[in-house]
C-alpha atoms as a PDB file:
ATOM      1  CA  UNK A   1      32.984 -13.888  48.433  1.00  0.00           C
ATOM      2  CA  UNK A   2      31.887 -16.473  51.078  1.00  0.00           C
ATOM      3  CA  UNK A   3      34.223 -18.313  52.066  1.00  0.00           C
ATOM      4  CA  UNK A   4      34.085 -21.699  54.238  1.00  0.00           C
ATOM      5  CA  UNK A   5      36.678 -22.567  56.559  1.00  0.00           C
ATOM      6  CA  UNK A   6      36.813 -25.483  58.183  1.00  0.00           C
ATOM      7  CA  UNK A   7      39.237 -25.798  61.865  1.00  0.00           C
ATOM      8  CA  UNK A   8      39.493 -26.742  65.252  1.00  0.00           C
ATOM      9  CA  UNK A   9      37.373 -25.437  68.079  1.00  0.00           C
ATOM     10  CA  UNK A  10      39.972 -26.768  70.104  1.00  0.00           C
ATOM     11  CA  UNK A  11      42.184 -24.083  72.331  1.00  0.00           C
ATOM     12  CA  UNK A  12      45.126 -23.726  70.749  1.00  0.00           C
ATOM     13  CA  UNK A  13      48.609 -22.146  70.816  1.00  0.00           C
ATOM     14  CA  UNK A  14      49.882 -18.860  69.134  1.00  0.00           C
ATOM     15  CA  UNK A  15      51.354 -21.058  66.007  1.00  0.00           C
ATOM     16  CA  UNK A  16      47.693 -21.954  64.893  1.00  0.00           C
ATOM     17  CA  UNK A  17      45.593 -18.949  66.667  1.00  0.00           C
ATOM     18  CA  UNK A  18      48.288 -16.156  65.107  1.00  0.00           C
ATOM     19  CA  UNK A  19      47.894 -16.862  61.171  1.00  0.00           C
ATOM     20  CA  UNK A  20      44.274 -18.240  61.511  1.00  0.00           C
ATOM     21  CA  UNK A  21      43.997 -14.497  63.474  1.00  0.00           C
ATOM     22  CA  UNK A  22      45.683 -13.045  60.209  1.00  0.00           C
ATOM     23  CA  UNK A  23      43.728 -14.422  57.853  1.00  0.00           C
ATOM     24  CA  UNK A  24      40.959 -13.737  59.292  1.00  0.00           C
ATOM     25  CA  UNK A  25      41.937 -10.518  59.499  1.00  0.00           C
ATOM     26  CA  UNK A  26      42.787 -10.497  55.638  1.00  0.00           C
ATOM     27  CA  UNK A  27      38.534 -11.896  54.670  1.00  0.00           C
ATOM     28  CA  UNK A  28      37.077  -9.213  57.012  1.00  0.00           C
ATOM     29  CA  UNK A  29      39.481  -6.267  55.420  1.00  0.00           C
ATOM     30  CA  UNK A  30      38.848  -7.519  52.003  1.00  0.00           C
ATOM     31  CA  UNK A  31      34.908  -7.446  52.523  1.00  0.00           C
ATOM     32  CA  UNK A  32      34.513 -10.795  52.481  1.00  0.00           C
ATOM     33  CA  UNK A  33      31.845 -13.664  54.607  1.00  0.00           C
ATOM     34  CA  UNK A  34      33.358 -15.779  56.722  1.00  0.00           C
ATOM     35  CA  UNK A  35      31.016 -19.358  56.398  1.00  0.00           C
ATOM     36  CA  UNK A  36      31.959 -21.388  59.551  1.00  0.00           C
ATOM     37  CA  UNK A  37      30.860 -24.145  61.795  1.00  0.00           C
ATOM     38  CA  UNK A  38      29.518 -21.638  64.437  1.00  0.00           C
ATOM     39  CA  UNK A  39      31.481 -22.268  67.332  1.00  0.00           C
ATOM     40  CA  UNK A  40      32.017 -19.186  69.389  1.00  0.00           C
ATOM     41  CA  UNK A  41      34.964 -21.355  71.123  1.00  0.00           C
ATOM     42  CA  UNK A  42      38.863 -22.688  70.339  1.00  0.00           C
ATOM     43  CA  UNK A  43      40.213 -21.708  67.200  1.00  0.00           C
ATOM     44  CA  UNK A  44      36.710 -21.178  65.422  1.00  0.00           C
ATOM     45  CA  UNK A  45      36.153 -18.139  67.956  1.00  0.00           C
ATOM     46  CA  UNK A  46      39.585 -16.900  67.219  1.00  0.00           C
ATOM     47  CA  UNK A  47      38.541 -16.775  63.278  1.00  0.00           C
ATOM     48  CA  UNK A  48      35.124 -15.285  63.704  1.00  0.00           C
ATOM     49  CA  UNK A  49      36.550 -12.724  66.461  1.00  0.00           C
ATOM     50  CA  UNK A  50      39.000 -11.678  63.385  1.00  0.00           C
ATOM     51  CA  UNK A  51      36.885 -11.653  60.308  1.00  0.00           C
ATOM     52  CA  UNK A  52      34.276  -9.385  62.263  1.00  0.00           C
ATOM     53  CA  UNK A  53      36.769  -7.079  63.770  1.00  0.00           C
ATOM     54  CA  UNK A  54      37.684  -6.222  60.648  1.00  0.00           C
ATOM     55  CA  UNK A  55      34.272  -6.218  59.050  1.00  0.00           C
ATOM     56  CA  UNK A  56      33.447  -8.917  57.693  1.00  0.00           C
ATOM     57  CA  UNK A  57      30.141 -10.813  57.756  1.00  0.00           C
ATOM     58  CA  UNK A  58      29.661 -13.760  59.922  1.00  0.00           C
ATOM     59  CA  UNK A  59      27.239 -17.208  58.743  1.00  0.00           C
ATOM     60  CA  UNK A  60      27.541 -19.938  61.051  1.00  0.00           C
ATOM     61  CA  UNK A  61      25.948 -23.430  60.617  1.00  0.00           C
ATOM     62  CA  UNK A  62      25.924 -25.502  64.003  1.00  0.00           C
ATOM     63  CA  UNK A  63      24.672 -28.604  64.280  1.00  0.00           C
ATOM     64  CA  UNK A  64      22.088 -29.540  67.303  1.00  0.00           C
ATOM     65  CA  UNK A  65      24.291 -30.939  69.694  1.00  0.00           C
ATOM     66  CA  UNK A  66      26.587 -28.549  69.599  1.00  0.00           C
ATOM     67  CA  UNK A  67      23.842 -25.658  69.507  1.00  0.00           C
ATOM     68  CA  UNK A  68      24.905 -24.393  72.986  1.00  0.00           C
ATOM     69  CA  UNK A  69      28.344 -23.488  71.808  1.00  0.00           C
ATOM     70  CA  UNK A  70      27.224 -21.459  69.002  1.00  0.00           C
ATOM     71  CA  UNK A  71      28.222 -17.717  68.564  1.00  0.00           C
ATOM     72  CA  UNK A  72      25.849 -15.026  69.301  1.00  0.00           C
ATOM     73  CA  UNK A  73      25.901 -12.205  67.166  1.00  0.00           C
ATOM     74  CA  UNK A  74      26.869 -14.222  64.223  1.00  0.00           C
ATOM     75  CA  UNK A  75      24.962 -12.376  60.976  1.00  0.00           C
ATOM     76  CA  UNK A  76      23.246 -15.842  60.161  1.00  0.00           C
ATOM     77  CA  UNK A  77      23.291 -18.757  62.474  1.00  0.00           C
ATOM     78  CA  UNK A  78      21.387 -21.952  61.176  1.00  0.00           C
ATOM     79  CA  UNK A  79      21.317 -25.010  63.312  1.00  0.00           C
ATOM     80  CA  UNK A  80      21.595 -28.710  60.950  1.00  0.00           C
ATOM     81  CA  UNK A  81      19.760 -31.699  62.908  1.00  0.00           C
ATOM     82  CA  UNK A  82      23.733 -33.670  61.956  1.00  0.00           C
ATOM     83  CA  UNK A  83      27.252 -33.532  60.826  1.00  0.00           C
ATOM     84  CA  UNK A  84      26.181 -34.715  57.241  1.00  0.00           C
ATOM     85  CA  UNK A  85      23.471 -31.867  56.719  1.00  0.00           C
ATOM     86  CA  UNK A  86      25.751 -29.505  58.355  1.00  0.00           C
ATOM     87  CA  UNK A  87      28.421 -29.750  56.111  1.00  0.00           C
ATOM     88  CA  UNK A  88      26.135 -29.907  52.822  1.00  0.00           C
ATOM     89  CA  UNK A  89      24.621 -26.613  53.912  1.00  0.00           C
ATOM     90  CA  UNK A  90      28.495 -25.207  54.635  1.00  0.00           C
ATOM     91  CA  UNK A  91      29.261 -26.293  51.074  1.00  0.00           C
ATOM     92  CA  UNK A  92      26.073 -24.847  49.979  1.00  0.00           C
ATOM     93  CA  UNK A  93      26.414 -21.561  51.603  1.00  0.00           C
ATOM     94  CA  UNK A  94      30.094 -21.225  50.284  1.00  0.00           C
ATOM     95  CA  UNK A  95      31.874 -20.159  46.799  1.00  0.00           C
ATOM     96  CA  UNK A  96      35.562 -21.497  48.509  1.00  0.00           C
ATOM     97  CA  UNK A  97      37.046 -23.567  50.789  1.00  0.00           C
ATOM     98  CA  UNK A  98      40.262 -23.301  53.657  1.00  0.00           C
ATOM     99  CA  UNK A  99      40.896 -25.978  55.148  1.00  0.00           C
ATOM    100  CA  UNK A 100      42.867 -25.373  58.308  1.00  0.00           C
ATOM    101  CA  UNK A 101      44.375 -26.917  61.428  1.00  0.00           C
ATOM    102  CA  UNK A 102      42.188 -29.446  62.850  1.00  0.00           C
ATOM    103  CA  UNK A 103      41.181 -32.727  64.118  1.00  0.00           C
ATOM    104  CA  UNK A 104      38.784 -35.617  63.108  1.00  0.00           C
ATOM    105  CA  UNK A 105      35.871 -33.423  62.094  1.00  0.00           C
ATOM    106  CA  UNK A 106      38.167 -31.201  60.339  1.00  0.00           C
ATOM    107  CA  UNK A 107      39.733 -33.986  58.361  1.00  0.00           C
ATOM    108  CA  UNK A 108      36.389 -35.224  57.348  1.00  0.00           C
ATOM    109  CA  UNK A 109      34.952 -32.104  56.079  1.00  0.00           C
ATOM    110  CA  UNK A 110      38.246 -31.645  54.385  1.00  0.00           C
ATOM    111  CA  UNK A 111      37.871 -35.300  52.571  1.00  0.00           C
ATOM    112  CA  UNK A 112      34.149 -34.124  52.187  1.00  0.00           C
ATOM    113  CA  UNK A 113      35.370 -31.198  49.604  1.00  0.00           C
ATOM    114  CA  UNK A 114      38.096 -33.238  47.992  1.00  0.00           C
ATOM    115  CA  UNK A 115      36.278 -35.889  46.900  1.00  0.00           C
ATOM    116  CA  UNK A 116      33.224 -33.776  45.698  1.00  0.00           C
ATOM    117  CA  UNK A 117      36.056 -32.611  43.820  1.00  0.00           C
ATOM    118  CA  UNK A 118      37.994 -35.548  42.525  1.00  0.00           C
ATOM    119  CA  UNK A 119      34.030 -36.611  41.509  1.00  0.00           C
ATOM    120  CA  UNK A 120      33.389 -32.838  39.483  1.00  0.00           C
ATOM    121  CA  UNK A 121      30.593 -32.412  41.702  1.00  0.00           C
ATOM    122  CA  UNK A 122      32.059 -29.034  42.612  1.00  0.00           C
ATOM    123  CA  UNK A 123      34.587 -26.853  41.408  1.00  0.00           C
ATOM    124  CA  UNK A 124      34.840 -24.333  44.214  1.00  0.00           C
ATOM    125  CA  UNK A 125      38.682 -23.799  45.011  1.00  0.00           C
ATOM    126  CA  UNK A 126      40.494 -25.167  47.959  1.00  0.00           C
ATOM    127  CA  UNK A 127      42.791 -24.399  49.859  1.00  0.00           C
ATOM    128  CA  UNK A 128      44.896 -26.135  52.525  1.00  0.00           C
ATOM    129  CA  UNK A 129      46.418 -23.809  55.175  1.00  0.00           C
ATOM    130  CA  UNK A 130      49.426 -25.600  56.254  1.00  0.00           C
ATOM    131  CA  UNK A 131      50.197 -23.660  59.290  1.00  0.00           C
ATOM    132  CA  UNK A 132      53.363 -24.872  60.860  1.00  0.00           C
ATOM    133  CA  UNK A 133      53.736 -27.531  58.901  1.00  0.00           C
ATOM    134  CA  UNK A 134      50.800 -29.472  60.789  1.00  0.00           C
ATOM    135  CA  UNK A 135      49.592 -31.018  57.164  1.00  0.00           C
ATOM    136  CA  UNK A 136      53.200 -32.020  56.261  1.00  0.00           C
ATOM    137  CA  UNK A 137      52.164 -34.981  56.086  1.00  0.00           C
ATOM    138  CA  UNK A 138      48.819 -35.284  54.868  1.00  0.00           C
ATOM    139  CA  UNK A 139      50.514 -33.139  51.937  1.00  0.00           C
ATOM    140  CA  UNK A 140      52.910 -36.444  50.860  1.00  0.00           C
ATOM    141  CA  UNK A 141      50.089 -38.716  51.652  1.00  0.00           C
ATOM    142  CA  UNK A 142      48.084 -36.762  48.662  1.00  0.00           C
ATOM    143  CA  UNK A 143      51.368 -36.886  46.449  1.00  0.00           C
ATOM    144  CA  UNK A 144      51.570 -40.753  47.105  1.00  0.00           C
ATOM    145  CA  UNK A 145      47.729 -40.760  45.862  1.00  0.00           C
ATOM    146  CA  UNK A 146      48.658 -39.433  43.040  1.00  0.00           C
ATOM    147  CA  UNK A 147      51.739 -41.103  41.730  1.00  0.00           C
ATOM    148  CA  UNK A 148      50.485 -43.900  42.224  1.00  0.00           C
ATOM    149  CA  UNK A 149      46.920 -43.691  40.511  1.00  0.00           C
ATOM    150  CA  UNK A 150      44.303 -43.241  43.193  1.00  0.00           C
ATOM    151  CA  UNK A 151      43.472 -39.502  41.845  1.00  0.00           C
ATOM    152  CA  UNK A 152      41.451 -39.274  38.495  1.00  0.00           C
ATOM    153  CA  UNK A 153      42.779 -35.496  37.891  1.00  0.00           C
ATOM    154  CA  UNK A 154      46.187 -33.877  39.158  1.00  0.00           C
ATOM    155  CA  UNK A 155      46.066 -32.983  42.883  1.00  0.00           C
ATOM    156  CA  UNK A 156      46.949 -29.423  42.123  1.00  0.00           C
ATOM    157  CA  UNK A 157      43.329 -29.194  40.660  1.00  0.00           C
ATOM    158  CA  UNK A 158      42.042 -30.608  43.527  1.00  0.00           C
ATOM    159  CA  UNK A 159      43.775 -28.743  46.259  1.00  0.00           C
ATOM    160  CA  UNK A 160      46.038 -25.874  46.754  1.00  0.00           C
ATOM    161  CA  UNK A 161      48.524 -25.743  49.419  1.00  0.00           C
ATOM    162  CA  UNK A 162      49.376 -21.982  51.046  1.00  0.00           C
ATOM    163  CA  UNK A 163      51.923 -22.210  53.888  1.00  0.00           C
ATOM    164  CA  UNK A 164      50.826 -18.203  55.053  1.00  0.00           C
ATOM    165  CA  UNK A 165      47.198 -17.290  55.340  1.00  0.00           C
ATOM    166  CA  UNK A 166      47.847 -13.869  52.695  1.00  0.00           C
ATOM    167  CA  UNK A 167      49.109 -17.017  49.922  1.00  0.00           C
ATOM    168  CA  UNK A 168      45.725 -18.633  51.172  1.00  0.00           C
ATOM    169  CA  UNK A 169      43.281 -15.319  50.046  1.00  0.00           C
ATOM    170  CA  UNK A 170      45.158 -14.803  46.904  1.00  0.00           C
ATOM    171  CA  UNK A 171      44.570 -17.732  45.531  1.00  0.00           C
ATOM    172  CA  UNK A 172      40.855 -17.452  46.162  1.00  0.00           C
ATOM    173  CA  UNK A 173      40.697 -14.009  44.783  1.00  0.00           C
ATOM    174  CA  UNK A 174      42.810 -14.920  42.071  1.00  0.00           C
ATOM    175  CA  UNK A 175      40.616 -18.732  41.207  1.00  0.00           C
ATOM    176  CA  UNK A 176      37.267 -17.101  41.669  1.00  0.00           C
ATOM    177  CA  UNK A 177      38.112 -13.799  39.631  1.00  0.00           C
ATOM    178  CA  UNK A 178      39.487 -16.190  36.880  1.00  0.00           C
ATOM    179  CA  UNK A 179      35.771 -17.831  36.886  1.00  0.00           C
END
Protein backbone atom coordinates (compact mmCIF):
# COMPACT_ATOMS: atom_id res chain seq x y z
CA UNK A 1 0.00 0.00 0.00
CA UNK A 2 1.32 3.57 -0.65
CA UNK A 3 0.60 5.60 1.63
CA UNK A 4 0.87 9.61 1.67
CA UNK A 5 1.65 11.42 4.67
CA UNK A 6 1.60 14.76 4.88
CA UNK A 7 3.82 16.74 8.15
CA UNK A 8 6.14 19.20 9.18
CA UNK A 9 9.72 19.47 8.07
CA UNK A 10 10.03 21.54 10.94
CA UNK A 11 12.50 20.21 13.97
CA UNK A 12 10.49 19.06 16.40
CA UNK A 13 10.27 17.62 19.94
CA UNK A 14 10.03 13.90 21.10
CA UNK A 15 5.97 14.28 21.41
CA UNK A 16 5.68 14.62 17.50
CA UNK A 17 9.18 12.89 16.32
CA UNK A 18 8.40 9.63 18.82
CA UNK A 19 4.90 8.36 17.31
CA UNK A 20 5.59 9.82 13.77
CA UNK A 21 9.06 7.50 14.48
CA UNK A 22 6.52 4.61 15.39
CA UNK A 23 4.48 4.73 12.73
CA UNK A 24 6.81 4.90 10.54
CA UNK A 25 8.20 2.15 11.92
CA UNK A 26 4.74 0.25 11.70
CA UNK A 27 4.52 1.12 7.21
CA UNK A 28 8.15 -0.07 6.76
CA UNK A 29 7.50 -3.48 8.99
CA UNK A 30 4.25 -4.01 7.32
CA UNK A 31 5.86 -3.72 3.70
CA UNK A 32 4.38 -0.80 2.91
CA UNK A 33 5.59 2.81 0.59
CA UNK A 34 5.93 5.64 2.35
CA UNK A 35 4.67 8.68 -0.41
CA UNK A 36 6.07 11.95 1.10
CA UNK A 37 6.98 15.48 0.32
CA UNK A 38 10.75 14.59 0.04
CA UNK A 39 12.30 16.48 2.61
CA UNK A 40 15.30 14.76 4.04
CA UNK A 41 14.87 17.42 7.06
CA UNK A 42 12.46 18.11 10.42
CA UNK A 43 9.90 15.71 10.99
CA UNK A 44 9.69 14.47 7.23
CA UNK A 45 13.39 13.05 7.74
CA UNK A 46 12.35 11.52 10.97
CA UNK A 47 9.42 9.54 8.93
CA UNK A 48 11.47 8.52 5.96
CA UNK A 49 14.55 7.57 8.36
CA UNK A 50 11.76 5.11 10.01
CA UNK A 51 9.82 3.66 7.17
CA UNK A 52 13.27 2.68 5.46
CA UNK A 53 14.88 1.33 8.53
CA UNK A 54 12.41 -0.95 8.67
CA UNK A 55 12.07 -1.64 4.98
CA UNK A 56 9.92 0.09 3.51
CA UNK A 57 10.05 1.87 0.14
CA UNK A 58 10.62 5.51 -0.09
CA UNK A 59 8.73 8.02 -3.14
CA UNK A 60 9.29 11.52 -2.56
CA UNK A 61 7.76 14.41 -4.61
CA UNK A 62 9.62 17.85 -3.98
CA UNK A 63 8.77 20.74 -5.47
CA UNK A 64 11.61 23.08 -7.24
CA UNK A 65 12.31 25.40 -4.67
CA UNK A 66 12.68 23.20 -2.21
CA UNK A 67 14.75 20.69 -4.52
CA UNK A 68 17.94 21.23 -2.42
CA UNK A 69 16.38 19.79 0.66
CA UNK A 70 15.31 16.69 -0.92
CA UNK A 71 16.40 13.17 0.37
CA UNK A 72 18.96 11.23 -1.39
CA UNK A 73 18.49 7.73 -1.57
CA UNK A 74 14.81 8.05 -1.67
CA UNK A 75 13.51 4.92 -4.14
CA UNK A 76 11.71 7.61 -6.41
CA UNK A 77 12.27 11.27 -6.10
CA UNK A 78 10.25 13.50 -8.65
CA UNK A 79 10.62 17.21 -8.51
CA UNK A 80 6.84 19.30 -9.31
CA UNK A 81 7.61 22.91 -10.90
CA UNK A 82 4.74 24.08 -7.59
CA UNK A 83 2.83 23.32 -4.51
CA UNK A 84 -0.40 22.66 -6.63
CA UNK A 85 1.28 19.98 -9.03
CA UNK A 86 3.09 18.64 -6.13
CA UNK A 87 0.32 17.71 -4.20
CA UNK A 88 -1.83 16.32 -7.28
CA UNK A 89 1.06 14.00 -8.05
CA UNK A 90 1.19 13.02 -3.98
CA UNK A 91 -2.51 12.23 -4.33
CA UNK A 92 -1.82 10.52 -7.50
CA UNK A 93 0.97 8.42 -6.35
CA UNK A 94 -1.04 7.39 -3.14
CA UNK A 95 -3.97 4.74 -2.25
CA UNK A 96 -4.24 6.64 1.58
CA UNK A 97 -3.74 9.51 3.36
CA UNK A 98 -2.16 10.58 7.23
CA UNK A 99 -2.35 13.62 7.92
CA UNK A 100 0.00 14.57 10.72
CA UNK A 101 1.44 17.38 12.81
CA UNK A 102 2.08 20.34 10.80
CA UNK A 103 1.90 23.85 9.78
CA UNK A 104 0.40 25.96 6.88
CA UNK A 105 1.43 23.62 4.08
CA UNK A 106 0.34 20.77 6.07
CA UNK A 107 -3.07 22.22 6.71
CA UNK A 108 -3.52 22.90 3.10
CA UNK A 109 -2.70 19.59 1.76
CA UNK A 110 -4.86 18.29 4.51
CA UNK A 111 -7.98 20.63 3.23
CA UNK A 112 -6.66 19.51 -0.29
CA UNK A 113 -7.81 15.67 0.53
CA UNK A 114 -10.90 16.61 2.47
CA UNK A 115 -12.52 18.45 0.12
CA UNK A 116 -11.65 16.10 -2.87
CA UNK A 117 -13.50 14.10 -0.52
CA UNK A 118 -16.51 16.00 0.63
CA UNK A 119 -16.70 16.54 -3.55
CA UNK A 120 -16.45 12.28 -4.26
CA UNK A 121 -13.58 13.05 -6.29
CA UNK A 122 -11.67 10.49 -4.24
CA UNK A 123 -12.39 7.93 -1.89
CA UNK A 124 -8.94 7.07 -0.60
CA UNK A 125 -9.15 6.89 3.36
CA UNK A 126 -7.85 9.46 5.71
CA UNK A 127 -6.58 9.65 8.51
CA UNK A 128 -5.78 12.40 11.03
CA UNK A 129 -2.92 11.60 13.47
CA UNK A 130 -3.73 13.61 16.42
CA UNK A 131 -0.52 13.35 18.20
CA UNK A 132 -0.70 15.09 21.50
CA UNK A 133 -3.68 16.47 21.02
CA UNK A 134 -2.16 19.15 18.48
CA UNK A 135 -5.56 18.79 16.17
CA UNK A 136 -7.83 19.14 19.26
CA UNK A 137 -9.06 21.68 17.87
CA UNK A 138 -9.24 21.44 14.31
CA UNK A 139 -11.18 18.11 15.41
CA UNK A 140 -14.32 20.42 17.02
CA UNK A 141 -13.90 22.87 14.26
CA UNK A 142 -14.90 19.76 11.78
CA UNK A 143 -17.76 18.72 14.31
CA UNK A 144 -19.08 22.42 14.22
CA UNK A 145 -19.00 21.93 10.21
CA UNK A 146 -21.01 19.38 10.51
CA UNK A 147 -23.78 20.14 12.90
CA UNK A 148 -24.31 22.86 11.50
CA UNK A 149 -24.60 21.94 7.66
CA UNK A 150 -21.39 22.90 5.93
CA UNK A 151 -20.53 19.00 5.22
CA UNK A 152 -22.63 17.24 2.42
CA UNK A 153 -21.75 13.60 3.98
CA UNK A 154 -20.93 12.71 7.77
CA UNK A 155 -17.37 13.72 8.75
CA UNK A 156 -16.60 10.22 9.82
CA UNK A 157 -16.65 9.40 6.00
CA UNK A 158 -14.55 12.05 5.36
CA UNK A 159 -11.90 11.69 7.97
CA UNK A 160 -10.81 9.36 10.61
CA UNK A 161 -9.24 10.47 13.71
CA UNK A 162 -6.38 7.93 15.41
CA UNK A 163 -4.85 9.44 18.58
CA UNK A 164 -1.69 6.52 18.32
CA UNK A 165 0.04 5.95 15.03
CA UNK A 166 -0.76 1.66 15.35
CA UNK A 167 -4.92 3.05 15.45
CA UNK A 168 -3.64 5.15 12.35
CA UNK A 169 -2.32 1.77 10.11
CA UNK A 170 -5.25 -0.24 11.12
CA UNK A 171 -7.59 1.68 9.85
CA UNK A 172 -5.85 1.83 6.50
CA UNK A 173 -5.35 -1.85 6.39
CA UNK A 174 -8.65 -2.41 7.57
CA UNK A 175 -10.52 0.57 4.79
CA UNK A 176 -8.39 -0.55 1.91
CA UNK A 177 -8.80 -4.45 2.56
CA UNK A 178 -12.61 -3.71 2.86
CA UNK A 179 -12.29 -2.18 -0.89
Amino acid sequence: MNICVFLSAADLDDRYTRPARDFARLLGKGGHTLVWGGSDSGLMKVVADGVQEAGGRLVGVSVEFLSAKARPGADEMVIAPDLAERKRLLLEKADAVVIMVGGTGTLDEATEILELKKHGRTEKPVVLLNTAGFYDGLREQFRRMEEEGFLPRPLAELVFFADEPAAALAYLEESLNAA
